[in-house]
N, C-alpha and C. Protein backbone atom coordinates (compact mmCIF):
# COMPACT_ATOMS: atom_id res chain seq x y z
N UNK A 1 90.14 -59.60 216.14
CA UNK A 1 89.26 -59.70 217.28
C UNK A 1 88.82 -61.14 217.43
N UNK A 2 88.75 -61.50 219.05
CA UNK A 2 88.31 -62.92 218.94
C UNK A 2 86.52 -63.05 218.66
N UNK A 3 85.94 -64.09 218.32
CA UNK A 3 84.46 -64.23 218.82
C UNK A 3 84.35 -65.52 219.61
N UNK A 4 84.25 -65.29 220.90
CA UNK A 4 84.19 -67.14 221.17
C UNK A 4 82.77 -67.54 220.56
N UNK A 5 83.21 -68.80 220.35
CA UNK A 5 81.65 -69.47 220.06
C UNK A 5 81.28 -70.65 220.84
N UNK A 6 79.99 -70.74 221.16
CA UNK A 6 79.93 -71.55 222.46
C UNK A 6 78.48 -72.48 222.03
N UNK A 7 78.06 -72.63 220.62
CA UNK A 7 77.21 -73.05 220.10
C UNK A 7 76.69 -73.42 218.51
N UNK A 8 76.59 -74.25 217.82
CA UNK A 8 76.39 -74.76 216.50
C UNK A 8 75.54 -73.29 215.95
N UNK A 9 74.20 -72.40 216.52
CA UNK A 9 73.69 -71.69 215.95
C UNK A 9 75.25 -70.34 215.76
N UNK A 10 75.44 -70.29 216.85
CA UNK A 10 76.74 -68.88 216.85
C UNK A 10 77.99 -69.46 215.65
N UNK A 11 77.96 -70.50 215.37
CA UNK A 11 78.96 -71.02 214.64
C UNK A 11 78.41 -70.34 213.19
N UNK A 12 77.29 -70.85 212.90
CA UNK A 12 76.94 -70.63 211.82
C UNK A 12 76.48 -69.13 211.17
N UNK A 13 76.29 -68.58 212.22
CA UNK A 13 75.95 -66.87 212.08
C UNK A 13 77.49 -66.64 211.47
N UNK A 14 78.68 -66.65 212.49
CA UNK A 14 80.07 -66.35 212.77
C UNK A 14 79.95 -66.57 210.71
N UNK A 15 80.15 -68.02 210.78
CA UNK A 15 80.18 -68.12 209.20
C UNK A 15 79.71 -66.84 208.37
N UNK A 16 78.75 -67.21 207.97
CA UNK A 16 77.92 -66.57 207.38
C UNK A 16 78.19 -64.93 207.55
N UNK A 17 78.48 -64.23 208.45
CA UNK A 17 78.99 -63.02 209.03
C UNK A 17 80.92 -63.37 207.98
N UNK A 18 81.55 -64.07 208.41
CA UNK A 18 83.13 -64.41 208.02
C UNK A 18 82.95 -64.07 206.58
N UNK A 19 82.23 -65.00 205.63
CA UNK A 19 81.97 -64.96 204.33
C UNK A 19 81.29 -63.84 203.37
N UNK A 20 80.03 -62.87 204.29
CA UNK A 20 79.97 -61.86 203.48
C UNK A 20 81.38 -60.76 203.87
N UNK A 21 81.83 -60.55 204.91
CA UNK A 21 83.16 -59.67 205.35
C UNK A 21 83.38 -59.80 204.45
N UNK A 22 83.98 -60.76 203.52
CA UNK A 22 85.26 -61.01 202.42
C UNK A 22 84.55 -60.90 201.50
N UNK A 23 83.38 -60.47 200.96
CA UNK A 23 82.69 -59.59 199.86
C UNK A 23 81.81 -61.60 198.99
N UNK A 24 81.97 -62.32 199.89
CA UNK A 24 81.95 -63.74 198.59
C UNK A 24 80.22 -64.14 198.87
N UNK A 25 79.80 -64.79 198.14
CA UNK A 25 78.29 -65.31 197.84
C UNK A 25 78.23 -66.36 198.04
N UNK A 26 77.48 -67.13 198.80
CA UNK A 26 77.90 -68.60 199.25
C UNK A 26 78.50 -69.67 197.60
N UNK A 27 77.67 -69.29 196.31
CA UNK A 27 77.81 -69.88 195.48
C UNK A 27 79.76 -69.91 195.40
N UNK A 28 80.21 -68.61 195.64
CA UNK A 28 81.96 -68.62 195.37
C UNK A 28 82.30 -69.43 196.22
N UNK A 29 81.70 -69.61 197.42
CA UNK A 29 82.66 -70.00 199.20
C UNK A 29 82.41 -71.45 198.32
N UNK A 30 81.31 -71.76 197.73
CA UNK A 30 81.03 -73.54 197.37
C UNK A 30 82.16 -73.61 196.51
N UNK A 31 82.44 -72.67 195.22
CA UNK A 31 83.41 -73.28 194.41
C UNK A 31 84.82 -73.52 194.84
N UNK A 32 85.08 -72.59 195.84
CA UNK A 32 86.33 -72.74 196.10
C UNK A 32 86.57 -73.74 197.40
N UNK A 33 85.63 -74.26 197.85
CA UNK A 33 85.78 -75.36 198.03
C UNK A 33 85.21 -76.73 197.91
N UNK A 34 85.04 -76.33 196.70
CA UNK A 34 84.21 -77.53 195.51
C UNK A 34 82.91 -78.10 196.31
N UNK A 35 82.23 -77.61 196.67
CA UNK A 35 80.73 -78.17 197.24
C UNK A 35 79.80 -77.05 196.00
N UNK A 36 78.55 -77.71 196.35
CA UNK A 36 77.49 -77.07 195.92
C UNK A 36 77.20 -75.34 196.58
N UNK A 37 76.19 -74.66 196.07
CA UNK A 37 75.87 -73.17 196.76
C UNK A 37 75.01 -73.63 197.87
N UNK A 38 73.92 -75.24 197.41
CA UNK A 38 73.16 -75.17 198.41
C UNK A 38 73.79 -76.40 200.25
N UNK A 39 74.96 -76.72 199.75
CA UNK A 39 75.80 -77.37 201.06
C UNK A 39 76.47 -75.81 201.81
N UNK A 40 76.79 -74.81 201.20
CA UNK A 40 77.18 -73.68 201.96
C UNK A 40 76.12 -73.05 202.72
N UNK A 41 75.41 -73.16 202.22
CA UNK A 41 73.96 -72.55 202.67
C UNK A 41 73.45 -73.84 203.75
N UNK A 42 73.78 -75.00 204.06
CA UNK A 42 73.28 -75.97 204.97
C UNK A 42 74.15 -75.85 206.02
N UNK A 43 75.50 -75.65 205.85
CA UNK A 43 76.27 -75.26 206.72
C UNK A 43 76.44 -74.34 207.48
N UNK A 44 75.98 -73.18 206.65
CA UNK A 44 75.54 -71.83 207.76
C UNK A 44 74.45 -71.64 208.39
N UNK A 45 73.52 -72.85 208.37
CA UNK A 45 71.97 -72.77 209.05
C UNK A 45 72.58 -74.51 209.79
N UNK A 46 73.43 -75.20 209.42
CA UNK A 46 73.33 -76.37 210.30
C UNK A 46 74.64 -76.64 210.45
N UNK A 47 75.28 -76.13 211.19
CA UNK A 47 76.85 -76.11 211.08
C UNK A 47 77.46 -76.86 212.56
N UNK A 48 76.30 -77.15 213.28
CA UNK A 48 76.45 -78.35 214.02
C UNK A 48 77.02 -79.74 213.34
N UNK A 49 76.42 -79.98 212.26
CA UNK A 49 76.73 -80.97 211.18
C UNK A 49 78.10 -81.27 210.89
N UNK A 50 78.51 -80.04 210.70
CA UNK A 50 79.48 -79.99 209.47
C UNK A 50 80.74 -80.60 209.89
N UNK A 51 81.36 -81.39 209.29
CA UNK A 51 82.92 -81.73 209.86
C UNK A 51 84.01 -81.18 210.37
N UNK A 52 84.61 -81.49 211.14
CA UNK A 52 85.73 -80.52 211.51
C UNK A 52 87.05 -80.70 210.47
N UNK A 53 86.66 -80.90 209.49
CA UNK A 53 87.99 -81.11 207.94
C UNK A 53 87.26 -79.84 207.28
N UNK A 54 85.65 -80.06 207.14
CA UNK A 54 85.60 -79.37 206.44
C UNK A 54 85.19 -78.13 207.22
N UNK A 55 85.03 -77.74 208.15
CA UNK A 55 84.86 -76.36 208.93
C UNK A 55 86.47 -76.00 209.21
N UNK A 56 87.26 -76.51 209.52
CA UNK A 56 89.06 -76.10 209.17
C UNK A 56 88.99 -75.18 207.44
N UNK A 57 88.83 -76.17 206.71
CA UNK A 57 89.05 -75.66 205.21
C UNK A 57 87.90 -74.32 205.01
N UNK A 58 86.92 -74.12 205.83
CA UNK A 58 86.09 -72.68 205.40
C UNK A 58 86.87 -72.38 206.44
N UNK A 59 87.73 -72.16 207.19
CA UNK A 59 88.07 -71.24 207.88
C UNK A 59 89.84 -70.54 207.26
N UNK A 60 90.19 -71.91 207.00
CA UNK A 60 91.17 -71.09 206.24
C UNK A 60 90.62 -70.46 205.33
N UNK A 61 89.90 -70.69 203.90
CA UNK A 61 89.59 -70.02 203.01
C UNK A 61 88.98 -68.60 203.73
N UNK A 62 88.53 -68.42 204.21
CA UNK A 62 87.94 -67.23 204.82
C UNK A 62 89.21 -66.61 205.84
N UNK A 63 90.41 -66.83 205.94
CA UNK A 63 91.19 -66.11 206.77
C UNK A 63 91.43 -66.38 207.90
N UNK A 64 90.51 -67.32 208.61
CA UNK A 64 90.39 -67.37 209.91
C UNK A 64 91.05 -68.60 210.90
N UNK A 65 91.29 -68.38 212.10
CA UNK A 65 91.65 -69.43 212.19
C UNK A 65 90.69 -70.28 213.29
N UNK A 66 91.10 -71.64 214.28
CA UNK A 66 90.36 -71.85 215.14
C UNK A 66 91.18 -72.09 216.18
N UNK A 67 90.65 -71.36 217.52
CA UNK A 67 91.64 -71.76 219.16
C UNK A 67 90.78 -72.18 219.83
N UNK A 68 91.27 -73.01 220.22
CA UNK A 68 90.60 -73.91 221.35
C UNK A 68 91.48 -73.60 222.65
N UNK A 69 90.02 -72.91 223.91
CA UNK A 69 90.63 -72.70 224.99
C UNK A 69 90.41 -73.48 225.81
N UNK A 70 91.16 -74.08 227.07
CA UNK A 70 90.71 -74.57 227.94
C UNK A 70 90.33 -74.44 229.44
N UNK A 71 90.50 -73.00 228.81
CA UNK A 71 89.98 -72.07 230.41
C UNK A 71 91.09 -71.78 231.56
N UNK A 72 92.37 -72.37 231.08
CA UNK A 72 93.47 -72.35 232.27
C UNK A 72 93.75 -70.87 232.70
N UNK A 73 93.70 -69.81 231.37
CA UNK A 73 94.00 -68.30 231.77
C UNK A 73 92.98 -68.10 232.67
N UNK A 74 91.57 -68.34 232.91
CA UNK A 74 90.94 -67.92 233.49
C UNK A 74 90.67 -68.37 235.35
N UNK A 75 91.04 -69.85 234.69
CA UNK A 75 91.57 -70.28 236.33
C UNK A 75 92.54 -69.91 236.94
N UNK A 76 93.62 -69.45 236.06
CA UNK A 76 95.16 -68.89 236.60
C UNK A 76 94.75 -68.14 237.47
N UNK A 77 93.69 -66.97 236.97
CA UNK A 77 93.80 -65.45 237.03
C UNK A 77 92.93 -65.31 238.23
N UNK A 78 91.62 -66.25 238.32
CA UNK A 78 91.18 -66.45 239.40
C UNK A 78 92.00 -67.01 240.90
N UNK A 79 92.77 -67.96 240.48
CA UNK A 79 93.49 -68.64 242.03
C UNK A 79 94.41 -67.38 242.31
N UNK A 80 94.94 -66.50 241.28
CA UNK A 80 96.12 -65.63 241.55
C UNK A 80 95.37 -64.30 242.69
N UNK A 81 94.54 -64.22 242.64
CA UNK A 81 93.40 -63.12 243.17
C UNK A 81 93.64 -63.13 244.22
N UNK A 82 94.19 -62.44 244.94
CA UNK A 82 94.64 -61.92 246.27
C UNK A 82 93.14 -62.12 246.97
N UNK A 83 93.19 -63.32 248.32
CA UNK A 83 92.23 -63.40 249.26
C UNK A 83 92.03 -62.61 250.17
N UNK A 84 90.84 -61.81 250.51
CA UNK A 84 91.08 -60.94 251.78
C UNK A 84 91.87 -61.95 253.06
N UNK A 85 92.35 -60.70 253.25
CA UNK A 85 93.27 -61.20 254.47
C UNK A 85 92.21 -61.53 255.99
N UNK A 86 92.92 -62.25 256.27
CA UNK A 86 92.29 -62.72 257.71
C UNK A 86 92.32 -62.03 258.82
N UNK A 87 91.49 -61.80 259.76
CA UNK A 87 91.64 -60.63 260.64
C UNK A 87 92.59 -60.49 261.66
N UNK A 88 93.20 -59.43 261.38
CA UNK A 88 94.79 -58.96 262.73
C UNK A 88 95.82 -59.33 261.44
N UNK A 89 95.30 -59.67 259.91
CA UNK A 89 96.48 -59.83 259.15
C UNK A 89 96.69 -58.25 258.02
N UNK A 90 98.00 -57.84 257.69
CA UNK A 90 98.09 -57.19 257.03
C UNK A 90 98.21 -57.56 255.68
């Protein structure tokens, strides 16, 4: 399932939500990727911060991946939208 995220606080919930799923304690998510328990714990309350090297590497470790959209499906789908027709048109 996707979650878009559209904000540093939703980022960090998402986390924090990603990491208990997979049964782990922030202290494991730190070892396995060699930080402290209390940088996992700064990252899921300030994950605005956090790098995009190291928010890649908790996302692999956690399974997940990251897509970046740029909205084109949604513009497609909009211009494709049949305009009412103009009057005397079928």
């Amino acid at each position: 399932m996707d979650y878009p995220v559209q904000s540093p606080e939703q980022l960090g919930i998402y986390l924090r939500s990603l990491r208990k799923s997979r049964g782990l304690t922030q202290g494991e998510l730190g070892k396995m990727l060699g930080v402290s328990t209390a940088r996992v714990a700064y990252i899921e309350h300030h994950s605005g911060t956090v790098g995009s090297g190291q928010l890649l590497k908790i996302l692999h470790l956690l399974g997940a991946h990251l897509y970046l959209d740029d909205g084109a499906a949604k513009r497609d789908a909009l211009a494709n939208r049949r305009q009412p027709a103009a009057a005397g048109e079928w």
